[in-house]
Protein backbone atom coordinates (compact mmCIF):
# COMPACT_ATOMS: atom_id res chain seq x y z
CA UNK A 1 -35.42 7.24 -22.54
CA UNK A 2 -33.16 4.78 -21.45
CA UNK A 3 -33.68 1.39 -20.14
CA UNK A 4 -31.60 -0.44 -17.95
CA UNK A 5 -31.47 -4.01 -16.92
CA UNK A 6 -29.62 -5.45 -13.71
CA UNK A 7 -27.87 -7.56 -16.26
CA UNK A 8 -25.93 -4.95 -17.43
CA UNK A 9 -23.88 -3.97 -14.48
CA UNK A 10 -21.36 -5.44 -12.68
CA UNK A 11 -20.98 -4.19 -9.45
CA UNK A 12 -17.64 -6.00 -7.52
CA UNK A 13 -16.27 -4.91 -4.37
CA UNK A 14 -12.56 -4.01 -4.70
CA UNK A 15 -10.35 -5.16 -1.52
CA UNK A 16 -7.37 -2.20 -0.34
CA UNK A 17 -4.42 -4.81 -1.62
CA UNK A 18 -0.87 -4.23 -1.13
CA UNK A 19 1.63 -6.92 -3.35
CA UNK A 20 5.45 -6.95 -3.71
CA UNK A 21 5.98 -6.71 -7.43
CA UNK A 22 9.71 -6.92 -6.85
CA UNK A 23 12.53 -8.45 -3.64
CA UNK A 24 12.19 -10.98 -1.61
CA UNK A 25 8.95 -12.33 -1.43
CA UNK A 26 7.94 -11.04 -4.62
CA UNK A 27 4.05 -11.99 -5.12
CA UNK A 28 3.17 -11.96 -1.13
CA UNK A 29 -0.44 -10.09 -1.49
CA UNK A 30 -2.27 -8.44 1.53
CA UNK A 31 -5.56 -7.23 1.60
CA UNK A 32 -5.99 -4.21 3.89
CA UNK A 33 -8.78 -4.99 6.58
CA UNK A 34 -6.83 -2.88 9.52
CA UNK A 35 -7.13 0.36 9.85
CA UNK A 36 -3.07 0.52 9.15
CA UNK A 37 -0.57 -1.01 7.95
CA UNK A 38 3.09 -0.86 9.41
CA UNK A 39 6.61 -1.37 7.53
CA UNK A 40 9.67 -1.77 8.47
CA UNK A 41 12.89 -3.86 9.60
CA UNK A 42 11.85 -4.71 12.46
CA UNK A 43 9.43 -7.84 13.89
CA UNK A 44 6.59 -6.19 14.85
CA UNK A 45 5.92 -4.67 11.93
CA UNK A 46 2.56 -6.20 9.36
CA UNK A 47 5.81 -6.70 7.00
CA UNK A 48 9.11 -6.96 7.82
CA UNK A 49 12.13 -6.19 5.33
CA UNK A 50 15.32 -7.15 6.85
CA UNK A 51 17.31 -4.70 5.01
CA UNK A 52 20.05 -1.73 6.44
CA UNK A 53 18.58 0.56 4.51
CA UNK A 54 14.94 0.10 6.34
CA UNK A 55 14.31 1.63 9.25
CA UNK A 56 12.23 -0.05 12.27
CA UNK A 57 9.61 1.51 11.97
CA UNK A 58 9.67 2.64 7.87
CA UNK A 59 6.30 3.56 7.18
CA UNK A 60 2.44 3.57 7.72
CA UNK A 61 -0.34 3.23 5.52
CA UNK A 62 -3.41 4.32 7.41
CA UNK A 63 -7.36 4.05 6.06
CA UNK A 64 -8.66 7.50 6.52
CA UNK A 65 -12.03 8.25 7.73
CA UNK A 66 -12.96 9.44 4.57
CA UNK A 67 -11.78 5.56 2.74
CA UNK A 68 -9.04 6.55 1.15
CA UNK A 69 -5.09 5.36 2.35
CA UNK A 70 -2.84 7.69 3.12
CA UNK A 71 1.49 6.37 3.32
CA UNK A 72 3.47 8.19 6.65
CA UNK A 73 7.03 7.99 6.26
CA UNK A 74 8.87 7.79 9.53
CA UNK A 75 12.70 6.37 8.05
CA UNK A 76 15.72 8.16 7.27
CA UNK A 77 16.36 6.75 4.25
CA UNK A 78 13.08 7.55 2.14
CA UNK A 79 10.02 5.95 0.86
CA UNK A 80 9.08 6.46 -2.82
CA UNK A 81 5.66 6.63 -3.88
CA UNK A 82 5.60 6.46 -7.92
CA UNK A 83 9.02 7.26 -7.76
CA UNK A 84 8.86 10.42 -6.09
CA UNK A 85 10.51 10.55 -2.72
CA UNK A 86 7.74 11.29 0.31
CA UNK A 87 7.89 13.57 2.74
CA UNK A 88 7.09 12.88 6.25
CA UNK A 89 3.44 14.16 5.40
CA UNK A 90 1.11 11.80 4.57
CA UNK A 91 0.40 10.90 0.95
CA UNK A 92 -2.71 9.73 -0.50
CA UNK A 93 -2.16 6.30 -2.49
CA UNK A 94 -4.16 5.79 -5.45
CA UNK A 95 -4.74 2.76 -7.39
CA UNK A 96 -1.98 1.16 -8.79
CA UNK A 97 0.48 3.44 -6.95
CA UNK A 98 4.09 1.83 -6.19
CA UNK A 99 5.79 2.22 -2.88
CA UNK A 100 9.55 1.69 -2.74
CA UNK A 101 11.23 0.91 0.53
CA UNK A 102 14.49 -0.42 0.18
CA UNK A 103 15.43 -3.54 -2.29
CA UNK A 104 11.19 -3.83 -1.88
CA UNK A 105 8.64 -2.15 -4.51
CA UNK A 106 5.02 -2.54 -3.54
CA UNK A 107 1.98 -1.52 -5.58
CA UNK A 108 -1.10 -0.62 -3.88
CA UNK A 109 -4.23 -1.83 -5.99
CA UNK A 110 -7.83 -2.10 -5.59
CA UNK A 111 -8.32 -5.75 -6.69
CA UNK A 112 -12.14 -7.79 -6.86
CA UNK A 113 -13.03 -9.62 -3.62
């Protein structure tokens, strides 16, 4: 049987984070507390990209009630989850996934708190 200490686990709790990995602002991190998340070109999005090709109102990542985060796409111009253009349909990000809107590639990570 088996014996197993406390010492031998490491339980962290990984923050939602979404990072520009390349464009303007490449390193900006944000950890996703909200229930969503909006992009686009215009002010009132949670990130702005002031880009033609970016519509106002780009794209939404939304927490589900299940946990996980699901990416709407609302432009005319595409968003690309792991390089693969999204419909408007929601698609469920997993770790590590990259999001490309415009000159802007995100990745979507679970990072320690």
């Amino acid at each position: 049987m088996a014996k197993f200490s406390n010492k031998s686990f490491s339980f962290e709790r990984l923050m939602p984070t979404i990072r520009i990995i390349r464009g303007p602002f490449k390193g900006y991190k944000k950890i996703l507390l909200d229930k969503s998340f909006s992009i686009g070109r215009v002010e009132d999005n949670d990130y702005s990209i002031r880009d033609i090709n970016v519509t106002s109102k780009h794209c939404l990542i939304r927490r589900t009630e299940e946990g996980s985060f699901e990416l709407f796409d609302n432009s005319i111009n595409g968003t690309w989850v792991n390089g693969q253009k999204v419909c408007k349909s929601g698609v469920i990000l997993r770790n590590k996934a990259t999001i490309g809107i415009g000159p802007v590639l995100f990745m979507f990570e679970f990072v320690p708190e």
